[in-house]
C-alpha atoms as a PDB file:
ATOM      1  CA  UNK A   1     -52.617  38.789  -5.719  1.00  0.00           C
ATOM      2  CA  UNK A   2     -49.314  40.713  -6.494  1.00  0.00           C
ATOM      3  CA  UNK A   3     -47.969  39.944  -3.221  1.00  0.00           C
ATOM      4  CA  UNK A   4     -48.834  35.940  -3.171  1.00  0.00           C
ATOM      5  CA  UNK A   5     -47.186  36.202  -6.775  1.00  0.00           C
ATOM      6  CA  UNK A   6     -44.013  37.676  -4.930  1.00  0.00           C
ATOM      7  CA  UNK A   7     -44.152  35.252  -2.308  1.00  0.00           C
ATOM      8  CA  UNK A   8     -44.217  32.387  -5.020  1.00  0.00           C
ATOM      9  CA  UNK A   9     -41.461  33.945  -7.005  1.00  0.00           C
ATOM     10  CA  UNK A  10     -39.179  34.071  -3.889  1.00  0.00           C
ATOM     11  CA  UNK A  11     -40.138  30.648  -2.818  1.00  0.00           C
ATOM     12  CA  UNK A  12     -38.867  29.653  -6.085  1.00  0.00           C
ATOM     13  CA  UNK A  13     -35.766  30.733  -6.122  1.00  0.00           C
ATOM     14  CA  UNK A  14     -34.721  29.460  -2.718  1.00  0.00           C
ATOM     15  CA  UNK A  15     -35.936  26.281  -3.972  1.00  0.00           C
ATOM     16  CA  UNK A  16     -33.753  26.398  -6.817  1.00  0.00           C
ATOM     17  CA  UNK A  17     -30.495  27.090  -5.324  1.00  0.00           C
ATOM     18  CA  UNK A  18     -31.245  24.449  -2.976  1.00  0.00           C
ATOM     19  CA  UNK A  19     -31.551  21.630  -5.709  1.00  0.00           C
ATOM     20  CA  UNK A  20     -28.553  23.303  -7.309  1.00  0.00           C
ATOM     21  CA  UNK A  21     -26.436  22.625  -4.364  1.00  0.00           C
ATOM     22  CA  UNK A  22     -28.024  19.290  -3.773  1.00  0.00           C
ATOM     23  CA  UNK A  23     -26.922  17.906  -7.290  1.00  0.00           C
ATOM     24  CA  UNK A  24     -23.306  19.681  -6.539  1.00  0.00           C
ATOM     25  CA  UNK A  25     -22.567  16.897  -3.400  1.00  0.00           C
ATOM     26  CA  UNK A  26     -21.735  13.486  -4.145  1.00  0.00           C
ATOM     27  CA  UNK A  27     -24.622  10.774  -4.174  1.00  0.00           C
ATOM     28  CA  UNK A  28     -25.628   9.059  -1.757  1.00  0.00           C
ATOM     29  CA  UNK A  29     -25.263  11.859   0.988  1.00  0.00           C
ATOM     30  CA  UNK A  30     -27.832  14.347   2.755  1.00  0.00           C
ATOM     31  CA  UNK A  31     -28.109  17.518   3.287  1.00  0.00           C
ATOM     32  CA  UNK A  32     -28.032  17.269   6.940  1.00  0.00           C
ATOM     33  CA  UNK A  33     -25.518  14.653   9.148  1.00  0.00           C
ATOM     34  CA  UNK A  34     -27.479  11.491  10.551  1.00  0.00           C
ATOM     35  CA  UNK A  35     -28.107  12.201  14.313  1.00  0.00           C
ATOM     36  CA  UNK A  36     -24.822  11.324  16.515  1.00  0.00           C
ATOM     37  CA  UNK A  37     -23.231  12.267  13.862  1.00  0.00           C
ATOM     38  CA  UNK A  38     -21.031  15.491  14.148  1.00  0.00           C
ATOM     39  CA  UNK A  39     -18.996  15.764  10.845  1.00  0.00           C
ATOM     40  CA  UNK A  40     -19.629  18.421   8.743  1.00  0.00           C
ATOM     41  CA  UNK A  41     -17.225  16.981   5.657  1.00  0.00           C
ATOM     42  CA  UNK A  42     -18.988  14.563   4.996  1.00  0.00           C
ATOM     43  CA  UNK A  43     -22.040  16.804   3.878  1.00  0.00           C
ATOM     44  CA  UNK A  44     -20.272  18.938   2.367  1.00  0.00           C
ATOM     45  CA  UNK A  45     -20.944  20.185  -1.483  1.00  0.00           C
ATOM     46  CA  UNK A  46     -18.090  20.666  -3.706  1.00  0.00           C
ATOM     47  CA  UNK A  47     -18.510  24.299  -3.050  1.00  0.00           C
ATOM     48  CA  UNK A  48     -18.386  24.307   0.361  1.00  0.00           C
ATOM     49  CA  UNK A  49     -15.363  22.226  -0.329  1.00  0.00           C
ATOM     50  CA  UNK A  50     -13.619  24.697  -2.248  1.00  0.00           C
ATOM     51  CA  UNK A  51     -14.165  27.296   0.127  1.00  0.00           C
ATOM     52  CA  UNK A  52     -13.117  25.672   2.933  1.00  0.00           C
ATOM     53  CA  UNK A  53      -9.835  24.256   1.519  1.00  0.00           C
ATOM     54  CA  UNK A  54      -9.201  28.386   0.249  1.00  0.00           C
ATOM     55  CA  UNK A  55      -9.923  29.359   3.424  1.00  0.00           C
ATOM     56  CA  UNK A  56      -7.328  30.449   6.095  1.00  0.00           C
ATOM     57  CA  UNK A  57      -9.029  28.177   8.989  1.00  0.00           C
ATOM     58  CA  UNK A  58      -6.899  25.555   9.755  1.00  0.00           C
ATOM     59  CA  UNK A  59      -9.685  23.365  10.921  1.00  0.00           C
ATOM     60  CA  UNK A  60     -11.869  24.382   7.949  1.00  0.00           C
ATOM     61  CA  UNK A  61      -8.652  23.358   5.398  1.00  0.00           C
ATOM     62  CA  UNK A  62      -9.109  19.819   7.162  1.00  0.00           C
ATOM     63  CA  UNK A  63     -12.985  19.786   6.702  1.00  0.00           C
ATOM     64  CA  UNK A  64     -12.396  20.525   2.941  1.00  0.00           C
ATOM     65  CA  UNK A  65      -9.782  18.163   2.880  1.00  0.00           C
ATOM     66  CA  UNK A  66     -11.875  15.144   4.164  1.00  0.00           C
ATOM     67  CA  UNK A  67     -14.593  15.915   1.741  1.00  0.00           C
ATOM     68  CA  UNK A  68     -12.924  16.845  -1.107  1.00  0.00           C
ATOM     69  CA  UNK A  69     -12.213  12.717  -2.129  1.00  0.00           C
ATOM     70  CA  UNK A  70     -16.009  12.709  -2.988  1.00  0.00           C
ATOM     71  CA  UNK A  71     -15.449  14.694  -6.297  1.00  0.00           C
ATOM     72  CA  UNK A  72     -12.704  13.054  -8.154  1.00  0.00           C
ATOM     73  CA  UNK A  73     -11.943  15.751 -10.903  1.00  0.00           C
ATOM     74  CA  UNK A  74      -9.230  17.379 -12.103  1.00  0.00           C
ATOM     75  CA  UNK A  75     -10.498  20.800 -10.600  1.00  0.00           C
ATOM     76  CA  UNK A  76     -10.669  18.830  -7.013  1.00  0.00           C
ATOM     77  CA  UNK A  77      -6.816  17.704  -7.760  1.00  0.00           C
ATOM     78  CA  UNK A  78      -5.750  21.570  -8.828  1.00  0.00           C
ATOM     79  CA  UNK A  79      -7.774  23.159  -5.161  1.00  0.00           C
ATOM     80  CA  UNK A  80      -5.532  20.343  -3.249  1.00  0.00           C
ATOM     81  CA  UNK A  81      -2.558  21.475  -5.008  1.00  0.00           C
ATOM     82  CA  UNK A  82      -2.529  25.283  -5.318  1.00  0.00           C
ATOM     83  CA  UNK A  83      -3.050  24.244  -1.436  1.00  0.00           C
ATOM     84  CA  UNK A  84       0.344  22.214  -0.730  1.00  0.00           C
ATOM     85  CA  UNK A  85       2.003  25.240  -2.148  1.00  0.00           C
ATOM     86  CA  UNK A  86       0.377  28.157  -0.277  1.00  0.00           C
ATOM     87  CA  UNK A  87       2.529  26.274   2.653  1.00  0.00           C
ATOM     88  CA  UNK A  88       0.792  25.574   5.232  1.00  0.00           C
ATOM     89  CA  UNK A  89       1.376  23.732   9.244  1.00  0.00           C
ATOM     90  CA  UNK A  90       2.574  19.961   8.848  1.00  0.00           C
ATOM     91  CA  UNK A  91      -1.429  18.768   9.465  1.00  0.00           C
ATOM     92  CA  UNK A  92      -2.165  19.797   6.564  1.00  0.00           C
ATOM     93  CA  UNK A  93       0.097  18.944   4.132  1.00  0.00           C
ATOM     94  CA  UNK A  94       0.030  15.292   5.380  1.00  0.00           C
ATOM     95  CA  UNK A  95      -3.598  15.422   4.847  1.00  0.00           C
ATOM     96  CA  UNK A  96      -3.489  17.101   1.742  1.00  0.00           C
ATOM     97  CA  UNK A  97      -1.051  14.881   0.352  1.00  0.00           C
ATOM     98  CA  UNK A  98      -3.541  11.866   1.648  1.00  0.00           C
ATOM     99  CA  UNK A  99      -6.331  13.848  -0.342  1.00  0.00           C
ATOM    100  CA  UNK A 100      -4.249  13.519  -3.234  1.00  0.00           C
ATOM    101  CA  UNK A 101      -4.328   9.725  -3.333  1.00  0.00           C
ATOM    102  CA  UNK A 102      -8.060   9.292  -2.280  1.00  0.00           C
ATOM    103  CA  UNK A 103      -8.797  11.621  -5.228  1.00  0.00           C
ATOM    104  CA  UNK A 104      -6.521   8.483  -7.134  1.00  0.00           C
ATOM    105  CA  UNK A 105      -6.292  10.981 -10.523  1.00  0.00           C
ATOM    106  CA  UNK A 106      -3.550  11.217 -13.119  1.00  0.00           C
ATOM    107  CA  UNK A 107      -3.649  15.211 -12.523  1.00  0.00           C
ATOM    108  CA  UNK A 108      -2.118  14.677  -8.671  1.00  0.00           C
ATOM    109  CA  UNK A 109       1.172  12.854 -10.349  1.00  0.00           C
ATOM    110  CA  UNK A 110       2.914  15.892 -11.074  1.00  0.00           C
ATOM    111  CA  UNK A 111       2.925  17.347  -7.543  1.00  0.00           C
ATOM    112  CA  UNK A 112       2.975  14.136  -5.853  1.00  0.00           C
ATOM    113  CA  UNK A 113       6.855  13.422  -7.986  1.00  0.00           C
ATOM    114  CA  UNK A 114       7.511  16.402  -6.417  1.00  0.00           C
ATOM    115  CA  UNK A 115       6.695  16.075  -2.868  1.00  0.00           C
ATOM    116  CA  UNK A 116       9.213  13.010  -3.112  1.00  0.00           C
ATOM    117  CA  UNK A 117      11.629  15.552  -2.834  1.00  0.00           C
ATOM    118  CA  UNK A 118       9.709  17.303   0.503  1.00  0.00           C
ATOM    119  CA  UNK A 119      12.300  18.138   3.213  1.00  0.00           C
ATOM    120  CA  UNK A 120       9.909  15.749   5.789  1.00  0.00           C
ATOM    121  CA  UNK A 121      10.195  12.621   5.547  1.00  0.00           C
ATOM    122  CA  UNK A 122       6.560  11.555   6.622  1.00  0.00           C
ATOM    123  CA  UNK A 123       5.627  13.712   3.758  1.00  0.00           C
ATOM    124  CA  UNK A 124       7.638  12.160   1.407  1.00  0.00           C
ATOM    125  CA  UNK A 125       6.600   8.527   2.438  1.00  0.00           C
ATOM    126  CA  UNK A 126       2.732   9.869   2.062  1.00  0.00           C
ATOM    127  CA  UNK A 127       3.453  10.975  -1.276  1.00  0.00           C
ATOM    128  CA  UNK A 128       4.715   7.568  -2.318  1.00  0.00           C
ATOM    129  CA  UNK A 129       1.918   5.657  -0.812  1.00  0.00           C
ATOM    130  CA  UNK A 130      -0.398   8.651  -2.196  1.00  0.00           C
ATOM    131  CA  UNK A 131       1.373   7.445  -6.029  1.00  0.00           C
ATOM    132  CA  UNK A 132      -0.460   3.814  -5.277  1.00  0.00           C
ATOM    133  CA  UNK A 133      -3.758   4.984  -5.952  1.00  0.00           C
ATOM    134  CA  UNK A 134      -3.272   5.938  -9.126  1.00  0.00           C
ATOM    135  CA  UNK A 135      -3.688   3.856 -12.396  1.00  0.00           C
ATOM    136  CA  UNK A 136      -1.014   5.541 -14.302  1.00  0.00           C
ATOM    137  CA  UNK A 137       2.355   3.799 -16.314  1.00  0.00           C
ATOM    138  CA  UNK A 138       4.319   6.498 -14.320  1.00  0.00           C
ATOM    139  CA  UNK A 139       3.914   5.363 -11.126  1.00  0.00           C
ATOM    140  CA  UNK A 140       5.872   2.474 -10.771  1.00  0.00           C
ATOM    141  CA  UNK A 141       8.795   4.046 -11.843  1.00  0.00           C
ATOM    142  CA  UNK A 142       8.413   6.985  -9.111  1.00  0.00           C
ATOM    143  CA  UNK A 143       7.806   4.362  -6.322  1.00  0.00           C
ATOM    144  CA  UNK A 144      11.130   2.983  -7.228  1.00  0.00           C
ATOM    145  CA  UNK A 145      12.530   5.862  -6.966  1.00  0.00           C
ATOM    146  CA  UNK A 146      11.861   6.303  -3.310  1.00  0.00           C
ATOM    147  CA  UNK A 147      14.127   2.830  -3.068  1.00  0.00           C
ATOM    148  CA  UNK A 148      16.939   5.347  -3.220  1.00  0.00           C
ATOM    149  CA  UNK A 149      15.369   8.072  -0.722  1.00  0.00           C
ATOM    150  CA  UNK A 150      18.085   8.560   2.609  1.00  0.00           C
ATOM    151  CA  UNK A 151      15.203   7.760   4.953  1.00  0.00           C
ATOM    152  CA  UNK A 152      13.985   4.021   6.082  1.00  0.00           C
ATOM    153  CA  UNK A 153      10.434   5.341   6.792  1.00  0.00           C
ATOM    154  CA  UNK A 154      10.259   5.984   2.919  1.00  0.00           C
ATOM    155  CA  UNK A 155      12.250   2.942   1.464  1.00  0.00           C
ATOM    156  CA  UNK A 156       9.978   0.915   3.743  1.00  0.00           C
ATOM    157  CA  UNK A 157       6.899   2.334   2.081  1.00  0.00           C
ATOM    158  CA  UNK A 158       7.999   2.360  -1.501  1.00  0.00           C
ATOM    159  CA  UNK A 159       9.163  -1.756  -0.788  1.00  0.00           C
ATOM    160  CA  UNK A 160       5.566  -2.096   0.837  1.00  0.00           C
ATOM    161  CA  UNK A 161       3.898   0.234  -2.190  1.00  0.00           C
ATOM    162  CA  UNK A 162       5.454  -1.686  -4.860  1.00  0.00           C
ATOM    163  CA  UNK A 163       4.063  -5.212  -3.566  1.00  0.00           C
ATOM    164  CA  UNK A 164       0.696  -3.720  -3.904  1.00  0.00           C
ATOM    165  CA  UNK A 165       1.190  -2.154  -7.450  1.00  0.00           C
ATOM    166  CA  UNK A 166       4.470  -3.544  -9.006  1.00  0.00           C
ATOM    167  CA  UNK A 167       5.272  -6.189 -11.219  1.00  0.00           C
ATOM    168  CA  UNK A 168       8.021  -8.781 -11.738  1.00  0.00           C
ATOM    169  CA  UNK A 169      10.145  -5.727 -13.479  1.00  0.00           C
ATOM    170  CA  UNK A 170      10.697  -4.341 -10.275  1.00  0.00           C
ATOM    171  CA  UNK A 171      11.932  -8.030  -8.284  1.00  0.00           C
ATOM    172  CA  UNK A 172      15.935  -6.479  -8.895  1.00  0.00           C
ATOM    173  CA  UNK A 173      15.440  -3.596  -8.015  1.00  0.00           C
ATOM    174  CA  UNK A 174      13.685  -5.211  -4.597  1.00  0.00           C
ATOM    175  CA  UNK A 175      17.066  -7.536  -3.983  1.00  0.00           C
ATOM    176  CA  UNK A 176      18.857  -4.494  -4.415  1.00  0.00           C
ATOM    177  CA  UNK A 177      16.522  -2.575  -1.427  1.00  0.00           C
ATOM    178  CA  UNK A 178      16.322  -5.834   0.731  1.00  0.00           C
ATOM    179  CA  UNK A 179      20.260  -6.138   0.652  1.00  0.00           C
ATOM    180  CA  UNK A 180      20.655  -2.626   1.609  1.00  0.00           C
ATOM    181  CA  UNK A 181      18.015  -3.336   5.041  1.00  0.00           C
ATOM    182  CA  UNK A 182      14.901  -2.512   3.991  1.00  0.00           C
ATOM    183  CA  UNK A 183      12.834  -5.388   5.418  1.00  0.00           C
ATOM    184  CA  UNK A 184       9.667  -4.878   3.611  1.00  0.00           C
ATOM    185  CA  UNK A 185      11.356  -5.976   0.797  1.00  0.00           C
ATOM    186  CA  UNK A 186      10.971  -9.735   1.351  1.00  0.00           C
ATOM    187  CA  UNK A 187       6.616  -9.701   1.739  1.00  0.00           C
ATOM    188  CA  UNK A 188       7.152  -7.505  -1.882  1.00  0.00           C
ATOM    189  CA  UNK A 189       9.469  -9.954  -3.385  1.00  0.00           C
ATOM    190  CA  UNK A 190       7.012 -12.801  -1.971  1.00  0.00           C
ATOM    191  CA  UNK A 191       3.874 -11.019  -4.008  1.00  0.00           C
ATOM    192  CA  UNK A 192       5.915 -10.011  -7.107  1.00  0.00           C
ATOM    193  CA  UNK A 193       8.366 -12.536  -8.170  1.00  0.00           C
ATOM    194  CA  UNK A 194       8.426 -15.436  -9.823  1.00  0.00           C
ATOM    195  CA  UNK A 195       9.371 -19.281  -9.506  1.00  0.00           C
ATOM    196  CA  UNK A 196      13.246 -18.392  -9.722  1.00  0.00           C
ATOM    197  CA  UNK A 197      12.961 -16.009  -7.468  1.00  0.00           C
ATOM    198  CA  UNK A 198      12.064 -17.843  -4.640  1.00  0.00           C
ATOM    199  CA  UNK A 199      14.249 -21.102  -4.790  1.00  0.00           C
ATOM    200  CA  UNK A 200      16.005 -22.386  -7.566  1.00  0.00           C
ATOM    201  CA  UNK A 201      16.001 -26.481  -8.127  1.00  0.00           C
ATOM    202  CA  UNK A 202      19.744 -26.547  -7.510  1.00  0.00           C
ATOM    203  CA  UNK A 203      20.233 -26.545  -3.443  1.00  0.00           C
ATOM    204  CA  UNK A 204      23.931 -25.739  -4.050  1.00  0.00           C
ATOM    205  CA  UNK A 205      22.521 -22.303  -5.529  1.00  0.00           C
ATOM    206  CA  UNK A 206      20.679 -21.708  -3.009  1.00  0.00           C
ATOM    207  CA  UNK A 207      23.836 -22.099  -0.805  1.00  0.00           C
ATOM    208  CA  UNK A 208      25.726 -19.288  -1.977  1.00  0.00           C
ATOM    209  CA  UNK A 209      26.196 -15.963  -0.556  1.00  0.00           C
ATOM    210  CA  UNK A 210      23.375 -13.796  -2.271  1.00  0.00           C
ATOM    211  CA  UNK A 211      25.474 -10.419  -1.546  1.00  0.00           C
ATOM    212  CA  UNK A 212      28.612 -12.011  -3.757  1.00  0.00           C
ATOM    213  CA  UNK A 213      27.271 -14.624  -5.996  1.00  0.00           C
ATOM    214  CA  UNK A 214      27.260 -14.109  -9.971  1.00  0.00           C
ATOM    215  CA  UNK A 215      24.318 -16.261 -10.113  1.00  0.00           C
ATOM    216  CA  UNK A 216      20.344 -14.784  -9.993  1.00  0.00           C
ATOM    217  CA  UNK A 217      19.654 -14.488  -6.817  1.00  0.00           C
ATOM    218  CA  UNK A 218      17.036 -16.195  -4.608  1.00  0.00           C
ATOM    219  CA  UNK A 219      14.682 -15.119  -1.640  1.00  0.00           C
ATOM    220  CA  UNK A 220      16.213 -18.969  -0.233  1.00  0.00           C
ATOM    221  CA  UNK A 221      19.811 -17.911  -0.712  1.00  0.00           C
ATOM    222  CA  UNK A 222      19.436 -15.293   2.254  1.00  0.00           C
ATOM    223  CA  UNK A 223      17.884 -17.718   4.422  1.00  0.00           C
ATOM    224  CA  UNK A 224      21.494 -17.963   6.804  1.00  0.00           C
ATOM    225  CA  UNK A 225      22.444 -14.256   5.578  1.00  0.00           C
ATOM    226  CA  UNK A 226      19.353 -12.532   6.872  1.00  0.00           C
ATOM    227  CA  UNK A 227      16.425 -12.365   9.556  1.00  0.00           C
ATOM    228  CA  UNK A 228      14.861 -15.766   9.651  1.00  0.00           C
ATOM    229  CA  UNK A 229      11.634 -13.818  10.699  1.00  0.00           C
ATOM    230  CA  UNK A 230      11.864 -11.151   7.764  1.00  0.00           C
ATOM    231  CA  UNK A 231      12.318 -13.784   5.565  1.00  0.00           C
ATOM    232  CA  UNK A 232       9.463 -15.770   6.136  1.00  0.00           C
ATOM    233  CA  UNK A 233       7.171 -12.685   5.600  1.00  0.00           C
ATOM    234  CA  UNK A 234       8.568 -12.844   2.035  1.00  0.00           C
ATOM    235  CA  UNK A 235       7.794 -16.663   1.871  1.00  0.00           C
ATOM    236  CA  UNK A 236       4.610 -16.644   3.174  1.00  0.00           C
ATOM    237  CA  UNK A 237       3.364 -15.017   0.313  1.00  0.00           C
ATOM    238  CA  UNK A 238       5.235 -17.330  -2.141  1.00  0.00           C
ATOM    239  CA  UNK A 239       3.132 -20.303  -0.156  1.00  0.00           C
ATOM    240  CA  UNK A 240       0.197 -18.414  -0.289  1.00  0.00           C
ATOM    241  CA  UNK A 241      -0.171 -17.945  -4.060  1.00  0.00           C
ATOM    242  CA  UNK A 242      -2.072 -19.326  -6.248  1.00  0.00           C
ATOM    243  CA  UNK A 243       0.275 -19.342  -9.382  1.00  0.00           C
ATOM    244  CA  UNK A 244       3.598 -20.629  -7.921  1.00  0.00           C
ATOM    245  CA  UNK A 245       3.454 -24.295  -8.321  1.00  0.00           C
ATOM    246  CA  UNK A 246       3.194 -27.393  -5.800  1.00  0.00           C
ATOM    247  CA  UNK A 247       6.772 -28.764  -6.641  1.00  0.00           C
ATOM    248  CA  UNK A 248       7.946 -24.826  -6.015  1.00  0.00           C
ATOM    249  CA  UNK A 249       6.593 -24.671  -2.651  1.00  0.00           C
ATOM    250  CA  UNK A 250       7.520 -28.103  -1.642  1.00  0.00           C
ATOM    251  CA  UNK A 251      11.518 -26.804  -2.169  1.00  0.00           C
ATOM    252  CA  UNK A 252      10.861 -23.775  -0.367  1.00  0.00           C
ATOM    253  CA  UNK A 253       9.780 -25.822   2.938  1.00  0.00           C
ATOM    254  CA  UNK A 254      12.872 -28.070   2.148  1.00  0.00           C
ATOM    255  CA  UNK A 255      15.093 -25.249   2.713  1.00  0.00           C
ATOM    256  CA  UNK A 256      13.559 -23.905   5.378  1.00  0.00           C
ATOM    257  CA  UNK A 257      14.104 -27.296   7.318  1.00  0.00           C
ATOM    258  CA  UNK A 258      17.402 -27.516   5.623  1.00  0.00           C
ATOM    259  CA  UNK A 259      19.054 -24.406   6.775  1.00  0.00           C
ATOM    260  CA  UNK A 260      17.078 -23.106   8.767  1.00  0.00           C
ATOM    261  CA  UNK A 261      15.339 -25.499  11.491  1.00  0.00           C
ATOM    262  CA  UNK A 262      14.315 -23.498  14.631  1.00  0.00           C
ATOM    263  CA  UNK A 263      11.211 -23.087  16.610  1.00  0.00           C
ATOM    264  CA  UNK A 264      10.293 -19.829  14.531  1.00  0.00           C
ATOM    265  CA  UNK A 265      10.006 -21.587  11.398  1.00  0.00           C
ATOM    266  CA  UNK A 266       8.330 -24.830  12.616  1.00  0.00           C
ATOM    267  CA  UNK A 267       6.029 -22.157  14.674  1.00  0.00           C
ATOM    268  CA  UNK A 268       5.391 -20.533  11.239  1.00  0.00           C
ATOM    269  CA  UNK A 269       4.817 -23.520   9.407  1.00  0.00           C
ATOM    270  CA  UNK A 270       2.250 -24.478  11.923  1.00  0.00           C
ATOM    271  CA  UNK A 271       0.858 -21.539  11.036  1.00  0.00           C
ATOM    272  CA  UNK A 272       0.768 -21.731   7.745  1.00  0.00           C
ATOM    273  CA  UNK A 273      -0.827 -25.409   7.406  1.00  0.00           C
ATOM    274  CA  UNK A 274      -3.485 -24.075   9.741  1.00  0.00           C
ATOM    275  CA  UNK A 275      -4.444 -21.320   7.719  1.00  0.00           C
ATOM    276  CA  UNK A 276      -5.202 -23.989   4.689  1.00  0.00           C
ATOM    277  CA  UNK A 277      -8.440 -24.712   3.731  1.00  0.00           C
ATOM    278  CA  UNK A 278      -9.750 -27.527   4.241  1.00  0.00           C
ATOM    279  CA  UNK A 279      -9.991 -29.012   0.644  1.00  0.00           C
ATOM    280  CA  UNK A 280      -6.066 -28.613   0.715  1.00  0.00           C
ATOM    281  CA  UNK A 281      -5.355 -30.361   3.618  1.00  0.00           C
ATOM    282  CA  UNK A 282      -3.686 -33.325   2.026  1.00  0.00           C
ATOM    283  CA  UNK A 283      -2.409 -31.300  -0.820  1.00  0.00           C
ATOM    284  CA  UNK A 284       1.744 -32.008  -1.285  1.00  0.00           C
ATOM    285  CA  UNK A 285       2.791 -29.071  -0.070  1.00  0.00           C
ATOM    286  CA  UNK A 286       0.897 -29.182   3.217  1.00  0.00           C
ATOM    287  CA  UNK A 287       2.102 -32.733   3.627  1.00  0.00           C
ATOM    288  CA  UNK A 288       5.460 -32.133   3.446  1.00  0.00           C
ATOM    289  CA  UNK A 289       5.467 -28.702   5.646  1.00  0.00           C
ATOM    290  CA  UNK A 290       3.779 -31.289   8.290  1.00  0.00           C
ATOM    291  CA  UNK A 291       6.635 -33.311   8.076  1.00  0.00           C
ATOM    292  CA  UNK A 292       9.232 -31.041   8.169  1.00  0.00           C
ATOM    293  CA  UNK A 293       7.519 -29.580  11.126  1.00  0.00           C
ATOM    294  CA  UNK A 294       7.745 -33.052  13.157  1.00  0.00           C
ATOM    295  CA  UNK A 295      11.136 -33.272  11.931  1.00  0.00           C
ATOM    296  CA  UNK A 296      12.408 -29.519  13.548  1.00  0.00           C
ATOM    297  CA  UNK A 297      10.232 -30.759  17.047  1.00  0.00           C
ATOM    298  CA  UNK A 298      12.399 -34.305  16.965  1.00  0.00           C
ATOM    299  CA  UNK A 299      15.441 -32.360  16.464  1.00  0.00           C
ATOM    300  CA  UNK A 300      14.591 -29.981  19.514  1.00  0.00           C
ATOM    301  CA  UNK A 301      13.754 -27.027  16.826  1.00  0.00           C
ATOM    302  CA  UNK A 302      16.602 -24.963  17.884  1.00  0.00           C
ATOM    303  CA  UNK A 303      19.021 -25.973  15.660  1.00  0.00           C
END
């Protein structure tokens, strides 16, 4: 009897620390990896986590790394972080800096500002589209901050990163970026701004030089100033939404066939009135982009 009671006691205690580590990983996952399967992150409990990130293994860092995202917490944030600044091979700083962002917590803003400043400049553009994740009041004005950075790569992504998390505050800022060549501007300006900042109602406006004019500026003013092609990402996504008015639109295919007739923007306008749904397909707007496109084909559409 005293050694079945053993037996019991030990069984007990396995059993234990078993449910202890199965409550530690995140729900939804097993124990063991579906068959095919060969990726040990994604079974991984937050302690294996932990001591895989503090590990010296670079390929163990990157196991911790992937799972890590499944326990958003403050203590997840501070293992990524005390991590960045062991220093550690390019891999896994990129990764760590993605981790940062998938964990999407306040905590990660304070390193992430930081790793603006990194001396790479795929790190840096990580650590801005990192900043997107996270609902914070600070992060729109560190995205705009990377406007200013001396590398494309990361003025590209803060332009692109802004579109997805902005707001109309940041439109002059955008005019400022998409005068100074950063293309990914336009599609942000597109999501972000509003009815005067895509045509105004006065064509002679919309005429003037947007790089010397005293006047707000207009996504329409660059149409003969800029890439025709870059542009229309910008106006796609004025056409597209649902809170810029039918009257608004209908000017913004005026100018296009106005100043800028060609095959590219009767081919985009094709486009674009294909893409409709059906319920819109006599809808103003799509009417008069139909016209304007048999009126670039009658003029040859190179003009």
């Amino acid at each position: 009897m005293g050694r079945i009671a053993v037996i019991f006691a030990a069984s007990a205690v396995v059993l234990a620390a078993g449910v202890a580590d199965a409550q530690a990983r995140p729900r939804g996952r097993t124990p063991n990896a579906q068959a095919g399967q060969n990726a040990p992150s994604q079974d991984m409990s937050l302690r294996e986590a932990r001591e895989a990130i503090q590990s010296s293994d670079v390929e163990r860092i990157v196991d911790g790394l992937e799972a890590i995202p499944a326990y958003p917490s403050a203590e997840a944030v501070q293992l990524v972080v005390e991590l960045i600044r062991r220093g550690n091979a390019d891999r896994v700083t990129d990764q760590a800096i993605e981790a940062l962002g998938q964990l999407a917590r306040p905590e990660a803003i304070e390193e992430l500002s930081t790793l603006l400043h990194h001396r790479r400049v795929a790190a840096r553009a990580k650590a801005v589209q990192s900043l997107a994740s996270i609902q914070d009041p600070r992060v729109r004005g560190l995205v705009e901050s990377a406007l200013h950075d001396s590398a494309p790569e990361v003025r590209s992504a803060a332009a692109e990163t802004l579109g997805r998390i902005g707001n109309r505050q940041s439109v002059t800022l955008l005019f400022r970026a998409f005068e100074r060549g950063v293309p990914e501007a336009a599609a942000a300006i597109g999501r972000l701004g509003g009815v005067d900042d895509a045509v105004s109602a006065d064509a002679a406006h919309d005429s003037e030089d947007p790089r010397r004019t005293s006047r707000h500026q207009t996504l329409t003013m660059w149409i003969t100033h800029a890439s025709i092609s870059v542009l229309l990402s910008g106006f796609e996504q004025f056409l597209n939404r649902r809170d810029i008015p039918a009257a608004v639109k209908i000017k913004i295919i005026e100018r296009l066939e106005q100043r800028a007739a060609s095959a590219a923007v009767r081919d985009f306008l094709q486009r674009w009135v294909a893409s409709r749904p059906a319920s819109a397909a006599r809808s103003p707007e799509v009417v008069r982009a139909q016209l304007a496109i048999r009126q670039i084909q009658g003029g040859g559409g190179s003009r």
